[in-house]
Protein backbone atom coordinates (compact mmCIF):
# COMPACT_ATOMS: atom_id res chain seq x y z
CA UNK A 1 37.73 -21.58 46.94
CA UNK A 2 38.14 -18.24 45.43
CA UNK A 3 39.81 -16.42 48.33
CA UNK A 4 43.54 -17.71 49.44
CA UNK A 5 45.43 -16.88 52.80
CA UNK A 6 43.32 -15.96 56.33
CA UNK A 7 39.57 -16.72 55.85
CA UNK A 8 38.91 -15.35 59.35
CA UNK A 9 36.29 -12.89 60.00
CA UNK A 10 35.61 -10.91 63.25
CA UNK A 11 32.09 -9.14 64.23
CA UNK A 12 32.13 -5.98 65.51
CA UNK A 13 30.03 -6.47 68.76
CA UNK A 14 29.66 -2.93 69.43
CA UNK A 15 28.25 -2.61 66.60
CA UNK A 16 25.84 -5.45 66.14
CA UNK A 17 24.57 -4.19 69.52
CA UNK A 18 24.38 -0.07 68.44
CA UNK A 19 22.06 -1.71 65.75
CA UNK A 20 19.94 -3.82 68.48
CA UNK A 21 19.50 -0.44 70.44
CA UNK A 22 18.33 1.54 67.28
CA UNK A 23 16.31 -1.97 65.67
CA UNK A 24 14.55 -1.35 69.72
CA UNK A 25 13.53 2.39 68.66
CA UNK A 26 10.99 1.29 66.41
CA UNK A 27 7.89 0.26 68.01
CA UNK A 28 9.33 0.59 71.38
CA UNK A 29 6.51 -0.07 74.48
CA UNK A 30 6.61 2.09 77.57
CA UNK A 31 7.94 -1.33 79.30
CA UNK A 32 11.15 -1.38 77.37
CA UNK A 33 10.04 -4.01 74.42
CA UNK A 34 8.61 -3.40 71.12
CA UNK A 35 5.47 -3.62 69.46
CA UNK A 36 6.19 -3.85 65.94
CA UNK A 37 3.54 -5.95 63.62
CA UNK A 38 4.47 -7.26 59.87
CA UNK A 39 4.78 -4.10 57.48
CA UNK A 40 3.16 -1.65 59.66
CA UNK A 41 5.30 1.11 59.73
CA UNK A 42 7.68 0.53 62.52
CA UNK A 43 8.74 -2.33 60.88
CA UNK A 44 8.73 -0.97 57.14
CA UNK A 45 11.51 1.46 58.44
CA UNK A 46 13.40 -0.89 59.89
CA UNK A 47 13.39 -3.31 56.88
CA UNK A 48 14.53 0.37 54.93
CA UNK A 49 17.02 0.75 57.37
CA UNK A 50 18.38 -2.52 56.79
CA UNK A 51 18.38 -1.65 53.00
CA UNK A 52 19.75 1.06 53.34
CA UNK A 53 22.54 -0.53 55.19
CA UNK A 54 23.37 -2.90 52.66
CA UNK A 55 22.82 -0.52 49.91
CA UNK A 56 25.70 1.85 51.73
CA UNK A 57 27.94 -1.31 51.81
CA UNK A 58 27.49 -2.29 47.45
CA UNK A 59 24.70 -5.17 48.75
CA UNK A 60 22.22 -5.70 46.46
CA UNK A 61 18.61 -5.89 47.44
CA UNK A 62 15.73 -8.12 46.35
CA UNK A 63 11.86 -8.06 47.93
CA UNK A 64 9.76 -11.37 46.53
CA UNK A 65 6.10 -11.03 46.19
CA UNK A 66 5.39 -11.75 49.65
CA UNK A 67 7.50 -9.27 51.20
CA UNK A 68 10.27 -11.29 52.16
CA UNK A 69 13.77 -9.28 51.82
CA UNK A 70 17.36 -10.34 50.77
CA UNK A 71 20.07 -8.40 50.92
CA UNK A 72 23.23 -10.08 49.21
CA UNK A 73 26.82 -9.90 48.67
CA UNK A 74 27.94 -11.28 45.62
CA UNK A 75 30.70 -14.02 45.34
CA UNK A 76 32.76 -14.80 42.57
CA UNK A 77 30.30 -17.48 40.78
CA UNK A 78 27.02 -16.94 40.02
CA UNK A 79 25.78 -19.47 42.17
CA UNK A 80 22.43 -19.71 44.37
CA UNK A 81 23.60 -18.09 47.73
CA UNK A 82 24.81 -19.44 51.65
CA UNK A 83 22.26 -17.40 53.63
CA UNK A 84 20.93 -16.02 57.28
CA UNK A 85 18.10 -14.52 58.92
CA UNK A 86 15.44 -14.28 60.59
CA UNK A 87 12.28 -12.03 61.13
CA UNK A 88 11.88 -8.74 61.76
CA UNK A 89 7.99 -8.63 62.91
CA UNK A 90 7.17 -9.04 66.67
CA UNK A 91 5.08 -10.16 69.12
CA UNK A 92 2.81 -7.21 70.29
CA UNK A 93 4.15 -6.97 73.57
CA UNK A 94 7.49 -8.52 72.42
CA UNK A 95 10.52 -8.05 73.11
CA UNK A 96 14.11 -6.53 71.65
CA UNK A 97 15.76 -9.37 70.23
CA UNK A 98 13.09 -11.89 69.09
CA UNK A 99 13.45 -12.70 65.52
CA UNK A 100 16.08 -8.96 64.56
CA UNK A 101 18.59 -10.65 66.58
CA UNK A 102 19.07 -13.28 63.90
CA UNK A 103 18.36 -10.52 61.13
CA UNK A 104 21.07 -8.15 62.69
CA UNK A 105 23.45 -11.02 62.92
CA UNK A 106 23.54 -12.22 59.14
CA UNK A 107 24.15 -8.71 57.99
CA UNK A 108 27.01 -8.79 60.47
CA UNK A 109 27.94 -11.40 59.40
CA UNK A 110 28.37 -10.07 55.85
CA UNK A 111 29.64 -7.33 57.22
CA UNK A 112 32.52 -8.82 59.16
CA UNK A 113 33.19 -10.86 56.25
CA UNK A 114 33.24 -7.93 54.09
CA UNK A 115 35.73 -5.87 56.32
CA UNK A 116 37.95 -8.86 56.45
CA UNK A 117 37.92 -8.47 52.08
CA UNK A 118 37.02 -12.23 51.91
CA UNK A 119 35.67 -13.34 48.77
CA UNK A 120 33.81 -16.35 49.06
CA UNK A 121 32.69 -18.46 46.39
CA UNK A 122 29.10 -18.57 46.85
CA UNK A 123 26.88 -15.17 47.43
CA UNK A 124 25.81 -14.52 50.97
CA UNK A 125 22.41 -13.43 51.68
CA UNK A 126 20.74 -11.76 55.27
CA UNK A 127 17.09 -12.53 54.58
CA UNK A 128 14.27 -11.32 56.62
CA UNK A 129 11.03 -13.56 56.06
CA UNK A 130 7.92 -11.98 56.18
CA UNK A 131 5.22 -11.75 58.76
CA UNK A 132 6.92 -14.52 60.53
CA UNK A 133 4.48 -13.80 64.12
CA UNK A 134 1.16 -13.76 62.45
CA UNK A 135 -0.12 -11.21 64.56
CA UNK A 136 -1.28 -8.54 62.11
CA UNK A 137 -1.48 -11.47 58.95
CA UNK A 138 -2.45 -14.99 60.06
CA UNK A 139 -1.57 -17.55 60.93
CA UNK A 140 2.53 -17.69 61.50
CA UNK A 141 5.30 -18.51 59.53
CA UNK A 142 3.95 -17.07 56.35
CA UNK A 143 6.99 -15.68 54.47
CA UNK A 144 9.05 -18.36 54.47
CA UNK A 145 6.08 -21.05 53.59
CA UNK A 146 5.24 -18.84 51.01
CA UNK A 147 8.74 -18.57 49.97
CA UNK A 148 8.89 -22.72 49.57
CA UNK A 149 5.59 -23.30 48.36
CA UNK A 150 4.10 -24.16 51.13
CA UNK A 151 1.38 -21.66 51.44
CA UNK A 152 -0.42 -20.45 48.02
CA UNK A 153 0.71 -17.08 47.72
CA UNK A 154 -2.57 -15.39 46.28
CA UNK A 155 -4.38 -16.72 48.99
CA UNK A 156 -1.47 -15.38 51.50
CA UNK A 157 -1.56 -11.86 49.81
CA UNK A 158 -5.20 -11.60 50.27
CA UNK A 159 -5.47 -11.72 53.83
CA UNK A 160 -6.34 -8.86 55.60
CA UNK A 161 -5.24 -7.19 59.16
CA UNK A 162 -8.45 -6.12 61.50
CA UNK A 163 -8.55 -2.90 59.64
CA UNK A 164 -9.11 -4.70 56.17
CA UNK A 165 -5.72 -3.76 55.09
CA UNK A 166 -4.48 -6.48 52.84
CA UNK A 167 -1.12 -8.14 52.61
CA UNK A 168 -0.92 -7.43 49.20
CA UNK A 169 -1.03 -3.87 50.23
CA UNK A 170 1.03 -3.82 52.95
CA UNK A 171 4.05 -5.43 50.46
CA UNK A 172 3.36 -2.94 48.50
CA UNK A 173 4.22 0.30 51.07
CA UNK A 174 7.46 -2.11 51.94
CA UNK A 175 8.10 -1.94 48.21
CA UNK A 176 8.01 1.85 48.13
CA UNK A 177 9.81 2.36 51.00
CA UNK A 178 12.60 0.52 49.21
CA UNK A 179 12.13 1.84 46.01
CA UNK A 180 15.60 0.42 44.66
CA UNK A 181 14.78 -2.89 45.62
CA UNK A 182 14.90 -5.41 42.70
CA UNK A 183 12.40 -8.97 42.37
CA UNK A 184 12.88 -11.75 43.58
CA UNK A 185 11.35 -15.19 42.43
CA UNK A 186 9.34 -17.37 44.96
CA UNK A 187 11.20 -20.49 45.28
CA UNK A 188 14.64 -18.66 43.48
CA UNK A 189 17.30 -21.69 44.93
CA UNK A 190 19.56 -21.43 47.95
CA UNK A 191 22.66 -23.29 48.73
CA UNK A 192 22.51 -23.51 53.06
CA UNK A 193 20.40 -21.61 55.75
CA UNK A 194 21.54 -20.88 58.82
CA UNK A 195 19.35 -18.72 61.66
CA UNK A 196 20.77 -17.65 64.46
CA UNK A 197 18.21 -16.81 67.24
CA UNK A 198 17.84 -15.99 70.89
CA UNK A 199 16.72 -19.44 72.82
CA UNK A 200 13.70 -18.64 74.21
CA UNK A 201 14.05 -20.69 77.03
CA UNK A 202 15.75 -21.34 80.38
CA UNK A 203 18.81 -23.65 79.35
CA UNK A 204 21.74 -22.07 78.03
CA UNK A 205 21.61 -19.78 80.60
CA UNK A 206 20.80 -21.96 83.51
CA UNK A 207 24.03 -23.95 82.07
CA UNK A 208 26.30 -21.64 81.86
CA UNK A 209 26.58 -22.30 78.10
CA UNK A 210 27.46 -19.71 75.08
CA UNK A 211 25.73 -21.61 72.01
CA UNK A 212 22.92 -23.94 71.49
CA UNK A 213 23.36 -26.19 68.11
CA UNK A 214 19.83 -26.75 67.26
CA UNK A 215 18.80 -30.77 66.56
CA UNK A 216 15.07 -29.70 65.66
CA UNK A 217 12.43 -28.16 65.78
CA UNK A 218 9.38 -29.96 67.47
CA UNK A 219 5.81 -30.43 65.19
CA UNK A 220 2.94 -27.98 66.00
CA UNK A 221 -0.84 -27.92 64.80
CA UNK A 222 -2.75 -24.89 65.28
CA UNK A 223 -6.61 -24.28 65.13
CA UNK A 224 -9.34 -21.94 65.52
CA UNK A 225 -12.29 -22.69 67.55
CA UNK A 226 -15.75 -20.50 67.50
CA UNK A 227 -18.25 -21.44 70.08
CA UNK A 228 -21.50 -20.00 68.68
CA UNK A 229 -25.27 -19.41 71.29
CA UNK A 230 -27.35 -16.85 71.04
CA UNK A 231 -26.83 -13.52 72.76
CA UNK A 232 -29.68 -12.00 75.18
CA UNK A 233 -30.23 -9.99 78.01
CA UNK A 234 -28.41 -10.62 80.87
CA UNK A 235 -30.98 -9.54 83.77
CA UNK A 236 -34.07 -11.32 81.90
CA UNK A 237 -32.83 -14.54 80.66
CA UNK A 238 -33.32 -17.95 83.03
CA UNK A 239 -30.30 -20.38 82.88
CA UNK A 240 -32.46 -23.03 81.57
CA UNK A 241 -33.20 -20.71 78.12
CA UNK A 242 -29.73 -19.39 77.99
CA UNK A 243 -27.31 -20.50 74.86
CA UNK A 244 -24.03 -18.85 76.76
CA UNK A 245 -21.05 -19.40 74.15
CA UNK A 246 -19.12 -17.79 76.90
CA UNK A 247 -19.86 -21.13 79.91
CA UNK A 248 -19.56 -23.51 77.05
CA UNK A 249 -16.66 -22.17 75.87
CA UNK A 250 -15.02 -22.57 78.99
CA UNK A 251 -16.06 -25.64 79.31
CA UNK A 252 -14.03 -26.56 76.30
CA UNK A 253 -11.47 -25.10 77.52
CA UNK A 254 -11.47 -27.36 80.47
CA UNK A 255 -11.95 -30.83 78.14
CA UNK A 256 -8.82 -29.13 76.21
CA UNK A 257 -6.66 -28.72 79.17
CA UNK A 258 -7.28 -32.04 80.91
CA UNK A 259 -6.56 -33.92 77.05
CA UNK A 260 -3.37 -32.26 76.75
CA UNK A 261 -1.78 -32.62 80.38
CA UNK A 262 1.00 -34.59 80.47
CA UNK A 263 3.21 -35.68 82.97
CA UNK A 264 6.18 -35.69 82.01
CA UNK A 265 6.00 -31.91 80.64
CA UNK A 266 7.13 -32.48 77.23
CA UNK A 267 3.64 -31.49 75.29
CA UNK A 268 2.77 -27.68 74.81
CA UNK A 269 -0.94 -26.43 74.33
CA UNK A 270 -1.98 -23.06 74.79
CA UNK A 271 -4.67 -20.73 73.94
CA UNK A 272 -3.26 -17.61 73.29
CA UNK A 273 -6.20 -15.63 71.88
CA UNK A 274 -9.85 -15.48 73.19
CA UNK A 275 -12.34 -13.28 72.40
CA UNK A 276 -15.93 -12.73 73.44
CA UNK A 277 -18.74 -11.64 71.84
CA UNK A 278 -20.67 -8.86 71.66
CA UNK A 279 -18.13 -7.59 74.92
CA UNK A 280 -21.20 -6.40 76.64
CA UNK A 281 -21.72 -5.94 80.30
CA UNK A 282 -25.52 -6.56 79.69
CA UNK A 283 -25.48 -8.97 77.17
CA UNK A 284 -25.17 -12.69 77.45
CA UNK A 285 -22.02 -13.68 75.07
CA UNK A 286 -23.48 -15.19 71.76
CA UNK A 287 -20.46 -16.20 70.25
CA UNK A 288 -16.74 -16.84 71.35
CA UNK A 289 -14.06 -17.51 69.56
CA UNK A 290 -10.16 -19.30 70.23
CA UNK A 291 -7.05 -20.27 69.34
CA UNK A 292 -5.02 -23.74 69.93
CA UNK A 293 -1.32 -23.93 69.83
CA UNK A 294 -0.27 -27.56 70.02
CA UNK A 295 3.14 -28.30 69.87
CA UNK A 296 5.19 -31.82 70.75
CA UNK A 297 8.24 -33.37 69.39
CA UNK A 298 6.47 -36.84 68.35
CA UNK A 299 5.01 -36.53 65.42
CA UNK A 300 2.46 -39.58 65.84
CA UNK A 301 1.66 -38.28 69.72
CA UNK A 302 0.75 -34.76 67.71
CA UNK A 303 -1.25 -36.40 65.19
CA UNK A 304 -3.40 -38.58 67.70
CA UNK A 305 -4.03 -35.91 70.46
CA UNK A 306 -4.48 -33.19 67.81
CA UNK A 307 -7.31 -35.21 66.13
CA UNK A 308 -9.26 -35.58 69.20
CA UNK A 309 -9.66 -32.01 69.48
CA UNK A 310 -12.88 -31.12 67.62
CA UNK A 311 -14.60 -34.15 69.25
CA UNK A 312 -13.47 -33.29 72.37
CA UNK A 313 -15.36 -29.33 71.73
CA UNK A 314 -18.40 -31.13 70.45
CA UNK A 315 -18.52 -33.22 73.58
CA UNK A 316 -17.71 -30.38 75.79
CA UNK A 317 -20.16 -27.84 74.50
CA UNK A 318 -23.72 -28.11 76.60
CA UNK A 319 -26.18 -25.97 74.46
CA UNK A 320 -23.71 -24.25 71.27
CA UNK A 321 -22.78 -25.25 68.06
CA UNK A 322 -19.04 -25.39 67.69
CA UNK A 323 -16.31 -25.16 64.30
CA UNK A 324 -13.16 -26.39 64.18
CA UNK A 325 -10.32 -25.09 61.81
CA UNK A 326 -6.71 -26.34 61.56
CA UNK A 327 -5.09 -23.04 60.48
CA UNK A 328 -1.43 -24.81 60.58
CA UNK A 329 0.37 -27.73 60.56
CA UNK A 330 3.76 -28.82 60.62
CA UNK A 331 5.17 -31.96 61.41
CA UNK A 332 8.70 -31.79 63.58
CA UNK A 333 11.73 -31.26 61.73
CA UNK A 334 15.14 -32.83 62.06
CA UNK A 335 18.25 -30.37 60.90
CA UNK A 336 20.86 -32.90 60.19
CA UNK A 337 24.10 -32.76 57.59
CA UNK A 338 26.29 -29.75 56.12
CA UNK A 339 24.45 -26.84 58.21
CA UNK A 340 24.48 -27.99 62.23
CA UNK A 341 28.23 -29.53 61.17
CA UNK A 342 29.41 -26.67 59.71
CA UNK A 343 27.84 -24.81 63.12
CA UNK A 344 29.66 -27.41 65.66
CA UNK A 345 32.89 -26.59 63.32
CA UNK A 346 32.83 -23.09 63.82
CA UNK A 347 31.89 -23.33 67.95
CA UNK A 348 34.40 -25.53 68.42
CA UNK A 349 37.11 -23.76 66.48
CA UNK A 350 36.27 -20.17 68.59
CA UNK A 351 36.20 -22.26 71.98
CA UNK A 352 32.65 -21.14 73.11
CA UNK A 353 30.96 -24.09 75.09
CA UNK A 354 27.86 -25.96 73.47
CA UNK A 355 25.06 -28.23 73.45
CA UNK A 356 23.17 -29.82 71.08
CA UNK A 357 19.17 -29.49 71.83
CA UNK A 358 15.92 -28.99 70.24
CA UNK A 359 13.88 -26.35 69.74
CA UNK A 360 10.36 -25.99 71.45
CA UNK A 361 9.48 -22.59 68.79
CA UNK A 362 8.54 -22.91 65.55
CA UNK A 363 11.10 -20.78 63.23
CA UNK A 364 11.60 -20.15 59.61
CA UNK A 365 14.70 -22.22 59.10
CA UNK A 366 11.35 -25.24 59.48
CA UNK A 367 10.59 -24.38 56.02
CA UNK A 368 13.93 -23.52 54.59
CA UNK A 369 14.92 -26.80 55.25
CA UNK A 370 12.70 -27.75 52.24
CA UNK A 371 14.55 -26.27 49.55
CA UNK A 372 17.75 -26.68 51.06
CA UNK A 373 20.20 -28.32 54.10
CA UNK A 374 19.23 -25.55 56.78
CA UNK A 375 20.29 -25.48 60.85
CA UNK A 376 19.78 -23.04 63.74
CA UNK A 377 21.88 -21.26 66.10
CA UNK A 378 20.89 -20.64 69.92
CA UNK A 379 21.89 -18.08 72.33
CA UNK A 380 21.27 -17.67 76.41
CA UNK A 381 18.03 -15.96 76.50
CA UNK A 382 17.58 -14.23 80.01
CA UNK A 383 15.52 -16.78 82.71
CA UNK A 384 13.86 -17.55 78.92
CA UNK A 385 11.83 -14.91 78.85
CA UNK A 386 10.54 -14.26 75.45
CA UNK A 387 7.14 -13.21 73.46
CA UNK A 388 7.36 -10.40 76.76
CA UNK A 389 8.56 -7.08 76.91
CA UNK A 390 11.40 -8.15 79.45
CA UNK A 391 13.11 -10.32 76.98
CA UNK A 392 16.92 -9.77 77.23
CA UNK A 393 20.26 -11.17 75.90
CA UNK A 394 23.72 -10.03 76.78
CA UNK A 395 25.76 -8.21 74.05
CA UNK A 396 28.39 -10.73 74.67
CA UNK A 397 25.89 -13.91 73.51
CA UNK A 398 24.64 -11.69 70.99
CA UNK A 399 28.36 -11.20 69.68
CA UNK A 400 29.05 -14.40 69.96
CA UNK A 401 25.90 -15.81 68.02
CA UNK A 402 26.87 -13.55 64.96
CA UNK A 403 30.16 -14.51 64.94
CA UNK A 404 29.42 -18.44 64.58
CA UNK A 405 27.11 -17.35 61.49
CA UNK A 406 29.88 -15.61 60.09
CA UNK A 407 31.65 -18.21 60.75
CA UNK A 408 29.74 -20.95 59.73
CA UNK A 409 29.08 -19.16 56.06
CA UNK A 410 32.72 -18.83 55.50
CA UNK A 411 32.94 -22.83 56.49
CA UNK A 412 30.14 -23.77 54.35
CA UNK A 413 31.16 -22.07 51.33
CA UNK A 414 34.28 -24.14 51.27
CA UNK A 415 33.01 -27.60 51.98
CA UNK A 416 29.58 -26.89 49.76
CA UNK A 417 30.55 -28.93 46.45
């Protein structure tokens, strides 16, 4: 341990919460949340901002070819780094603390620890992955797959937004914006993740409980369905000669929904996007297209029901052709070892009540845990609303999230051999 005497570090909550209110500024909705999409630029000043922050404090700052961003505080060995993050993109009618919360906590985090003059062995790193909503870049998760080598990177960087903007583009503005920025190497080791995060659901809160100490995070499968007829006009076209993606598309939708109900409420499918084509009031719809979010804590219940999807569509679908994609997969994943002790450590030692409990979103710390021992922190999320523009947190849970990171980095940098 390179740092004798009191290893105790403090967050300033007024000021983790001055930086929600001014991370809320940029891409704020008239409905009080924030529309903010992967390296548009809302967020490209934001993840300047952040730079800048750690810039102002001696930080050092590193962008990888993807557009993930660390910003790091050396420690006395040269050693691969403790870190903590989160994303910065959003939902677009999202709210203020989905995915910045856990940003704006690891760099108070450093902070704190800074202010305190601790030196720890090990760096510490506040990350933000990349494009981790897949709204403007699909699908989800991208930065820090990319980062582990789970997604091929050249592929990644090619996609494009709806305006044909690619992501290899779009890294490049971030790049510019943060001119000083240095590389950083896909992959480059790390020696524990932590990522604090608002719960986004109803059980801290209905529990009366500070912190959640995350067990897992359940599997998922996501695909893309396109329901493909013929388009015609509306007033001249019988039934009988009509190829209406739009009918059999619901119908699907119907087979989908009666596969995936379950009783005992523990599976969660949902089809968040669904567009029709041409859009015309006169028009019959030729071609429809979908998206299915699967998501269930049993990895062999996910496999079976997920592979009954495309014959289910076939089946369903009267008169149109139908595709099937899997755009995603992930089985669930267990956070276990030096990270969720090192977490229970630090709750117990500030007195804030807990629970252990899994997690129903899919987060970046599900990939992190590849290249090294990761684990999550949870905090009351208001009646669980999240992914809306209502989303809310107290400043006191948001205080107390960043201080068990703090916390926790300070712990794990002594008991990490």
């Amino acid at each position: 341990m390179a740092n004798g005497g009191d290893r105790r570090a403090d967050v300033d909550g007024d000021r983790l919460w001055r930086r929600h209110t001014e991370m809320a500024e940029l891409g704020a909705t008239q409905k009080g949340g924030v529309n903010r999409a992967a390296l548009t630029p809302a967020d490209v000043e934001a993840r300047a901002r952040l730079a800048g922050w750690a810039r102002d404090r001696g930080f050092t700052v590193e962008i990888d070819a993807y557009g993930n961003q660390f910003m790091r505080r050396p420690g006395a060995a040269d050693a691969p780094a403790i870190a903590s993050g989160s994303h910065s993109d959003t939902q677009p009618t999202g709210g203020r603390f989905d995915g910045i919360s856990g940003v704006l906590s690891a760099v108070e985090a450093l902070e704190a620890i800074d202010d305190a003059g601790i030196v720890t062995d090990r760096p510490l790193e506040a990350v933000i992955w990349n494009n981790e909503e897949g709204t403007r870049f699909s699908p989800t998760n991208l930065g820090s797959a990319v980062y582990v080598g789970a997604a091929p990177v050249d592929v990644m960087l090619a996609a494009t937004d709806r305006d044909g903007v690619t992501m290899r583009s779009a890294v490049q503005t971030l790049r510019e914006a943060v001119p000083w920025a240095g590389p950083r190497e896909l992959g480059a080791p790390m020696a524990a993740f932590v990522e604090s995060h608002i719960e986004q659901g109803p059980e801290l809160e209905a529990e009366g409980l500070d912190i959640g100490i995350v067990t897992a995070i359940q599997g998922t499968r996501k695909l893309d369905v396109e329901v493909v007829g013929d388009e015609a006009h509306a007033g001249t076209t019988p039934e009988r000669m009509r190829r209406d993606a739009f009918v059999d598309a619901v119908r699907i939708a119907t087979a989908l929904r009666e596969l995936f109900h379950d009783p005992d409420d523990i599976m969660r499918f949902t089809i968040g996007r669904f567009e029709v084509s041409p859009g015309a009031l006169a028009v019959v719809p030729g071609r429809v297209f979908f998206t299915v979010d699967i998501r269930h804590p049993d990895n062999a219940t996910l496999a079976r029901l997920g592979d009954r999807i495309e014959p289910v569509c076939r089946r369903a679908a009267s008169r149109c052709d139908v595709r099937v994609a899997e755009t995603r997969r992930a089985d669930s994943t267990p956070f276990e070892g030096a990270v969720p002790e090192a977490i229970e450590t630090a709750v117990r030692e500030r007195g804030y009540s807990y629970k252990h409990m899994p997690s129903g979103a899919g987060h970046d710390a599900r990939y992190v845990s590849e290249i090294c021992p990761s684990g999550m922190v949870f905090v009351p999320c208001e009646r669980g609303l999240s992914h809306n523009e209502r989303e809310n947190a107290t400043p006191e849970d948001i205080a107390r999230g960043a201080q068990i990171v703090a916390d926790t980095l300070l712990i794990l940098d002594e008991r990490l051999p």
